[in-house]
C-alpha atoms as a PDB file:
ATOM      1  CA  UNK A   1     -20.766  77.819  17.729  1.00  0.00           C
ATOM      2  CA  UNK A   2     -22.800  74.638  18.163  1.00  0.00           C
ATOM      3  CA  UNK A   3     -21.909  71.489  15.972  1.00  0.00           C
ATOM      4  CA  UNK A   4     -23.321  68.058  15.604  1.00  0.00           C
ATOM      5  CA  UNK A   5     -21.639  65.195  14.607  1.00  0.00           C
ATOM      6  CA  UNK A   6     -23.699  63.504  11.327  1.00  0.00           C
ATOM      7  CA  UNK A   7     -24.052  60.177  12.178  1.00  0.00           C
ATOM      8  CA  UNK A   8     -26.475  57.038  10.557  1.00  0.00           C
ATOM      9  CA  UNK A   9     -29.093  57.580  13.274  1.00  0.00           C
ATOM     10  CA  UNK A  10     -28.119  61.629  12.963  1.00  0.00           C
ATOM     11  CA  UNK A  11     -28.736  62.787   9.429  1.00  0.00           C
ATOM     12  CA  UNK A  12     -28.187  66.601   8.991  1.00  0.00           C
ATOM     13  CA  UNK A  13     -31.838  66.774   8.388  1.00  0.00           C
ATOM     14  CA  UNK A  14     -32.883  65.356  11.858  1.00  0.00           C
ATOM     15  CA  UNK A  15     -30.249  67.015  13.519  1.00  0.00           C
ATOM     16  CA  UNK A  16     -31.405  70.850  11.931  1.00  0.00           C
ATOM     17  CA  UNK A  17     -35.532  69.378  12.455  1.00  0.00           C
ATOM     18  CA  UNK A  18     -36.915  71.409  15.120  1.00  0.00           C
ATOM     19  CA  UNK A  19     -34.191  73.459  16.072  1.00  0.00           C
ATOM     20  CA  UNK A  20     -35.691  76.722  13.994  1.00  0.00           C
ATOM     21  CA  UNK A  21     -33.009  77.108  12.024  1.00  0.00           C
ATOM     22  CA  UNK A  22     -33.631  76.746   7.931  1.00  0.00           C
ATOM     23  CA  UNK A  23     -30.093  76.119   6.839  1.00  0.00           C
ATOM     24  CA  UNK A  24     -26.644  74.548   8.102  1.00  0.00           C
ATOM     25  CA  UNK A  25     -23.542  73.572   6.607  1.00  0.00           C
ATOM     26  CA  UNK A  26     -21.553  70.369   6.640  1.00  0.00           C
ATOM     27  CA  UNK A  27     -17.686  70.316   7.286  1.00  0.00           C
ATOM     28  CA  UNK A  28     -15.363  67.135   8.027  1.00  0.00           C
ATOM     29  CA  UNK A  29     -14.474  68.075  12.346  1.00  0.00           C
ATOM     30  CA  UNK A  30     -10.883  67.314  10.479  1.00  0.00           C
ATOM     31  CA  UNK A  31     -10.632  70.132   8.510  1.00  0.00           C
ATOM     32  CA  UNK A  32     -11.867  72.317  11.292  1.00  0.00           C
ATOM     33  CA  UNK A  33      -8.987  70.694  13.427  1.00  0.00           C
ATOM     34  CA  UNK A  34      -6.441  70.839  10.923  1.00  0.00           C
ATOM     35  CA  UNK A  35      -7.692  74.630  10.537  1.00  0.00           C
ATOM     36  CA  UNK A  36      -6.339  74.883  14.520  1.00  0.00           C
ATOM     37  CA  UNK A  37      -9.896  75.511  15.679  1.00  0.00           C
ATOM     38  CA  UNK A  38     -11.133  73.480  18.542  1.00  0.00           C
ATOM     39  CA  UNK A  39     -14.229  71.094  19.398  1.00  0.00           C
ATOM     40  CA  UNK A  40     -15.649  70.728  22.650  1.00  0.00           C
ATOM     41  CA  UNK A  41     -18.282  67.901  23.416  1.00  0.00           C
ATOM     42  CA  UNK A  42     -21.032  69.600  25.127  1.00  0.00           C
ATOM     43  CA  UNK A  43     -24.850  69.623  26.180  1.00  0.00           C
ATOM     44  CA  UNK A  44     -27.665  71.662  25.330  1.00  0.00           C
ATOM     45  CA  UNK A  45     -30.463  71.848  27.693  1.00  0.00           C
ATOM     46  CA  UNK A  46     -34.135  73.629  26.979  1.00  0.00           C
ATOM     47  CA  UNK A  47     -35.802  74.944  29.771  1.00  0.00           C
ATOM     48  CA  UNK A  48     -33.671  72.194  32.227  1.00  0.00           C
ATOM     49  CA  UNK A  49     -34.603  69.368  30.119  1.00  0.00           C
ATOM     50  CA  UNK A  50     -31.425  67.460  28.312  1.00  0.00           C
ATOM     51  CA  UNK A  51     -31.702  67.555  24.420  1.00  0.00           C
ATOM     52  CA  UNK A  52     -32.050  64.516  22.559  1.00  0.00           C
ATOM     53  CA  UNK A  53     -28.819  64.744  20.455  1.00  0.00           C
ATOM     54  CA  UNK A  54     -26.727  65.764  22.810  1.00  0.00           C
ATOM     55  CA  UNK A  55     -24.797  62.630  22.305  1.00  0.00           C
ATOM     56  CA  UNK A  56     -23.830  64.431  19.234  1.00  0.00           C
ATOM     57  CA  UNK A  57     -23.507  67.801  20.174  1.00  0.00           C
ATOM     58  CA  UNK A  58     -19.834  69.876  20.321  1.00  0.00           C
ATOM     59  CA  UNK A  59     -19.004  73.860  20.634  1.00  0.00           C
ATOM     60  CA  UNK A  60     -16.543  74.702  18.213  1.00  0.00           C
ATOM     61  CA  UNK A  61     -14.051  77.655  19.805  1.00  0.00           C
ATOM     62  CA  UNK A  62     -14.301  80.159  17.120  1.00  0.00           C
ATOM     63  CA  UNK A  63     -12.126  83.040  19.282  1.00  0.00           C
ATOM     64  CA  UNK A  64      -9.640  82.353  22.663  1.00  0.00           C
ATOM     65  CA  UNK A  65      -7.046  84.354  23.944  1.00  0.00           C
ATOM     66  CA  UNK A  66      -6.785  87.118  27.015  1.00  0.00           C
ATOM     67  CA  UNK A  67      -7.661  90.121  25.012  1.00  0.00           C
ATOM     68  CA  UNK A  68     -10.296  89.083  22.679  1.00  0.00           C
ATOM     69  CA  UNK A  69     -12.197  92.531  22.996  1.00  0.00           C
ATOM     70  CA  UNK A  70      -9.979  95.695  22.113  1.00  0.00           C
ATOM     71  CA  UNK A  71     -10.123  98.733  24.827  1.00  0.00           C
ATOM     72  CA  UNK A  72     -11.209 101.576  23.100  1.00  0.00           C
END
């Protein structure tokens, strides 16, 4: 799941502008740590060209583990 990092130049509102998306949420990264997930720093390119905020930008592992998919 992608995550930004809210910063002064990085408001939640610039960071959402543009990206099609008409609502996010805002979380402290510690509470998602504390909650044993964790946060990767990572980039986002658009058709090869480097987004803007990717200083900003992590991937919060939501799933990890060997057998993440049951076999039927």
């Amino acid at each position: 799941m992608s995550c930004f990092a809210v910063t002064e130049l990085w408001t939640p509102v610039r960071l959402a502008r543009d990206t099609g998306f008409t609502r996010y949420r805002v979380i402290r990264a510690a509470a998602l740590l504390a909650a044993g997930f964790t946060l990767w720093p990572t980039e986002i390119f658009i058709d090869g060209v480097s987004d803007p905020r990717n200083d900003v930008h992590y991937d919060l592992v939501v799933a990890a583990g060997p057998a993440l998919i049951r076999a039927r």
